[in-house]
C-alpha atoms as a PDB file:
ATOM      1  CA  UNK A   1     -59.188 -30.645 -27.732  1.00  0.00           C
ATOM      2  CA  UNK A   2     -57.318 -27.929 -27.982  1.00  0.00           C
ATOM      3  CA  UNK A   3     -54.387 -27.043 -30.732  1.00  0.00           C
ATOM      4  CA  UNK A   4     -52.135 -23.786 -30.201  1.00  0.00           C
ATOM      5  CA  UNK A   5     -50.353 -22.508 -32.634  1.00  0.00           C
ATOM      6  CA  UNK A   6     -48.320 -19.294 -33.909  1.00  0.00           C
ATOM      7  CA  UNK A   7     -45.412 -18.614 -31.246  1.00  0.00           C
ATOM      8  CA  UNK A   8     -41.801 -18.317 -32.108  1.00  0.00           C
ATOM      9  CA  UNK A   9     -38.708 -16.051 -31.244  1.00  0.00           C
ATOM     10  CA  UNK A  10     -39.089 -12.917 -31.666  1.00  0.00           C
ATOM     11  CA  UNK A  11     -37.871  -9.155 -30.829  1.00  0.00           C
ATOM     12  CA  UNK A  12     -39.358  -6.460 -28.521  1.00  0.00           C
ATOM     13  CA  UNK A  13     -42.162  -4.385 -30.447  1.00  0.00           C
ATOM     14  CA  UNK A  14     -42.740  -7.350 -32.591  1.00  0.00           C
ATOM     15  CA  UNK A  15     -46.424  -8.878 -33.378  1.00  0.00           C
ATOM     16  CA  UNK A  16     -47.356 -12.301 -33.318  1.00  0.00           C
ATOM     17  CA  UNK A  17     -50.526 -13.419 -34.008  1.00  0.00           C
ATOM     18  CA  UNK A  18     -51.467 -17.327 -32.645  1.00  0.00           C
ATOM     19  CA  UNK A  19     -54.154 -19.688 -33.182  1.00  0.00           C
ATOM     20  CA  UNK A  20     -55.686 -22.347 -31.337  1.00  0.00           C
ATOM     21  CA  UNK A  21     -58.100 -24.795 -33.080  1.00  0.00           C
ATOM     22  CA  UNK A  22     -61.075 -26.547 -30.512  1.00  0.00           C
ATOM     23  CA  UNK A  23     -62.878 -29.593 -30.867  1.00  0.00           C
ATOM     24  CA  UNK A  24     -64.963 -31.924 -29.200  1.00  0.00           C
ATOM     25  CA  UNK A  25     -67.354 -29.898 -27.392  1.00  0.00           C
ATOM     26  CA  UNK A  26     -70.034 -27.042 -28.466  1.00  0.00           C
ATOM     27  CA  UNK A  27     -67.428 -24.108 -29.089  1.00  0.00           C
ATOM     28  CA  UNK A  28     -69.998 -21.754 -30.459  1.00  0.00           C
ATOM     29  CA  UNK A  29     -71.652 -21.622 -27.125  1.00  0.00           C
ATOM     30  CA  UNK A  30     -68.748 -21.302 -25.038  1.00  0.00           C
ATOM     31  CA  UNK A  31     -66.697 -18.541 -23.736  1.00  0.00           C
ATOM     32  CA  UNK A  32     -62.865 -19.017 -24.678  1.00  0.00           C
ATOM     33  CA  UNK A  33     -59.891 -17.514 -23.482  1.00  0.00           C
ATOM     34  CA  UNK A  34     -55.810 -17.425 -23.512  1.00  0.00           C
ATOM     35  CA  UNK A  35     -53.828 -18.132 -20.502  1.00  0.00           C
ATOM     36  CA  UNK A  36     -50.402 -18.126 -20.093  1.00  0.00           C
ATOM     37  CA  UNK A  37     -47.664 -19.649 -18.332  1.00  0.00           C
ATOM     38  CA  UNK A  38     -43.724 -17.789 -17.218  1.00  0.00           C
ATOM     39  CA  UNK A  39     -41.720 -19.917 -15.567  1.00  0.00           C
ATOM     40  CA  UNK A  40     -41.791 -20.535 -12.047  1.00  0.00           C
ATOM     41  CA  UNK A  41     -45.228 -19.273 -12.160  1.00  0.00           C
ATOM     42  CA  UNK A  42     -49.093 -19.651 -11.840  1.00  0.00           C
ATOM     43  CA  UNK A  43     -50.650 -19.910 -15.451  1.00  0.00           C
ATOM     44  CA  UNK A  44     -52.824 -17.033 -15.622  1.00  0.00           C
ATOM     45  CA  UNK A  45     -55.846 -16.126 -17.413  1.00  0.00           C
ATOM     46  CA  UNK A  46     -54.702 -12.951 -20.022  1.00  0.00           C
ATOM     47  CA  UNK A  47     -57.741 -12.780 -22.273  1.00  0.00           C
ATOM     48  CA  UNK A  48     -61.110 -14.557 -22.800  1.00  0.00           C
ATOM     49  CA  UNK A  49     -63.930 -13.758 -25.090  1.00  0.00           C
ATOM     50  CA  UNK A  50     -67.788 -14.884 -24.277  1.00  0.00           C
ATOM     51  CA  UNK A  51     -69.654 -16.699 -26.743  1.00  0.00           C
ATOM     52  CA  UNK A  52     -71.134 -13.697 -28.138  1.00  0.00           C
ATOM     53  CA  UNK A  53     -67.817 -11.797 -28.325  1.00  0.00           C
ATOM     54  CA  UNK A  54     -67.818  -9.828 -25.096  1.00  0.00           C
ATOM     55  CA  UNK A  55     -63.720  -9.681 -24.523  1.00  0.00           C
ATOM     56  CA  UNK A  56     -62.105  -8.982 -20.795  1.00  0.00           C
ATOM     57  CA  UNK A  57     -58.067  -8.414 -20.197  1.00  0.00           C
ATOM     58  CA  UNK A  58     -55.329  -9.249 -17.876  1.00  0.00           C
ATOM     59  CA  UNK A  59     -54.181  -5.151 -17.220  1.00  0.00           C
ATOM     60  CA  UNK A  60     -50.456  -6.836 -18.106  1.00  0.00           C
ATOM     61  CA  UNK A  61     -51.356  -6.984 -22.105  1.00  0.00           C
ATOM     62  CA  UNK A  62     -54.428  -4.961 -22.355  1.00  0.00           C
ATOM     63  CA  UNK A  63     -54.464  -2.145 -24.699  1.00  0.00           C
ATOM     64  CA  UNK A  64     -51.723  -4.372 -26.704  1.00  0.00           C
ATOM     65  CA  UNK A  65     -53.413  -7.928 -27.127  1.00  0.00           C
ATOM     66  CA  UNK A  66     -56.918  -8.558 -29.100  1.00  0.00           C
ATOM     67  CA  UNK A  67     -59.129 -11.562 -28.082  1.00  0.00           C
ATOM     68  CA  UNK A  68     -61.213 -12.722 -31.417  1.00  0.00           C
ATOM     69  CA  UNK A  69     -62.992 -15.748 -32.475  1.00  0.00           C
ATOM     70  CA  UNK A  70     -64.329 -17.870 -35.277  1.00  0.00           C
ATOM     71  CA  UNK A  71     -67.177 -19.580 -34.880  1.00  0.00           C
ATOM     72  CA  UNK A  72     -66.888 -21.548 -38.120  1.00  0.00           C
ATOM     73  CA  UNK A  73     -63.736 -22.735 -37.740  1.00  0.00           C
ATOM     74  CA  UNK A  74     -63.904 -23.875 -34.383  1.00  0.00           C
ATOM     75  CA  UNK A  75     -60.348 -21.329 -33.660  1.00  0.00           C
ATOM     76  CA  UNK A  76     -59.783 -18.464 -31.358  1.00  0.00           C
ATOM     77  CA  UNK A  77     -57.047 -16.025 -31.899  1.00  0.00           C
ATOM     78  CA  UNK A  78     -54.868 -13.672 -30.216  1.00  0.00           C
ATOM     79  CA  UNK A  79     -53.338 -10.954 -31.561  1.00  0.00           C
ATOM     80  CA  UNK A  80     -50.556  -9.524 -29.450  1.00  0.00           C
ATOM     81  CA  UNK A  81     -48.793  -6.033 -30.093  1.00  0.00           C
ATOM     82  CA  UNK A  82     -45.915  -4.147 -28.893  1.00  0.00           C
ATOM     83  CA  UNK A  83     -44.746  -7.347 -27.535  1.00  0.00           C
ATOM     84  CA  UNK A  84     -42.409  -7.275 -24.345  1.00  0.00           C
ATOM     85  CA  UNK A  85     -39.626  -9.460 -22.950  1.00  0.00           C
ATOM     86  CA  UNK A  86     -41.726  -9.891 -19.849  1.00  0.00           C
ATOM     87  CA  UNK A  87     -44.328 -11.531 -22.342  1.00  0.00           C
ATOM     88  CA  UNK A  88     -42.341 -14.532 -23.046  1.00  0.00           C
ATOM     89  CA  UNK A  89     -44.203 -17.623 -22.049  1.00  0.00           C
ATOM     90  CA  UNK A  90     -46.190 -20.934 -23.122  1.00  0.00           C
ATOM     91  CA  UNK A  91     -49.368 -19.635 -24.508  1.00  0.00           C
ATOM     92  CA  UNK A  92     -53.028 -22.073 -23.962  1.00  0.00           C
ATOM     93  CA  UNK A  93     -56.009 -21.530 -25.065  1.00  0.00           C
ATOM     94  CA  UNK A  94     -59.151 -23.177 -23.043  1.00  0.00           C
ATOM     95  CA  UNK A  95     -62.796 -22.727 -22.342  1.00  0.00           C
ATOM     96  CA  UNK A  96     -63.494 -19.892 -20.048  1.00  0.00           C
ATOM     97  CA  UNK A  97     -63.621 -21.587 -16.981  1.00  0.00           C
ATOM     98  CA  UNK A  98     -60.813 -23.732 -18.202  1.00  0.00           C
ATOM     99  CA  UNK A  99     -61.854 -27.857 -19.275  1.00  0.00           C
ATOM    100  CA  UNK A 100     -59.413 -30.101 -17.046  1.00  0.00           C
ATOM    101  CA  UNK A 101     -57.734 -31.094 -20.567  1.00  0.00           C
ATOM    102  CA  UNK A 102     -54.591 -28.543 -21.969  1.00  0.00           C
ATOM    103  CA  UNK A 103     -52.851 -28.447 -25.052  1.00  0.00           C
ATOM    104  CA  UNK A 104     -49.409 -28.580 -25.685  1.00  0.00           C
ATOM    105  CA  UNK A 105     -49.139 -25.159 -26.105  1.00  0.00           C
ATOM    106  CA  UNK A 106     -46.774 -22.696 -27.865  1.00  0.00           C
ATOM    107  CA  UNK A 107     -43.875 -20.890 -26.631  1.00  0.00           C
ATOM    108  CA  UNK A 108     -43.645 -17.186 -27.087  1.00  0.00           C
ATOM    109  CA  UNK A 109     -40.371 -15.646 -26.735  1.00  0.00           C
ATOM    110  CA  UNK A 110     -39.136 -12.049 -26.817  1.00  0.00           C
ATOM    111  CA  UNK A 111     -36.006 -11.140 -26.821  1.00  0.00           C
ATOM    112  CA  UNK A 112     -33.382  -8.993 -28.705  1.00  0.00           C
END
């Protein structure tokens, strides 16, 4: 249901911008958001967007990440700034409260 896409390696103060493609449910009508997951750790809830674009942030990336959607295509994006090292994680996307189904993911990781 859900496809994530756009991580990679890359260095501190870089920009990455990833993707995640829904399907199978009503996506114009539901709020979205990003989680992510360190290692060792909790995945936690970073960004979400409402279904008419009313956006909310983790303190950890606000100010740095954007939360948008598209409707049409069925995707949500994030758009993530003045990345850290402390940023590196496995990035989801999910309905906002999450569906019991996850993607696979993509990995995110900043480093020099």
């Amino acid at each position: 249901q859900f496809a994530e896409t756009g991580g990679g390696l890359v260095q501190p103060g870089a920009s990455l911008r990833l993707s995640c493609v829904a399907s199978g449910f009503d996506f114009n009508m539901r709020s979205m958001a990003w989680y992510r997951q360190m290692p060792g750790s909790e995945r936690e809830l970073i960004a979400g967007i409402t279904n008419r674009d009313e956006v909310k942030y983790a303190d950890s990336v606000s100010g740095r990440f954007t939360i948008s959607r598209d409707n049409v295509r069925n995707t949500a994006y994030l758009k993530m700034n003045s990345l850290l090292p402390e940023d590196s994680a496995d990035y989801y996307c999910n309905r906002s409260p999450p569906s019991a189904v996850w993607g696979q993911g993509t990995r995110v990781t900043v480093s020099a």
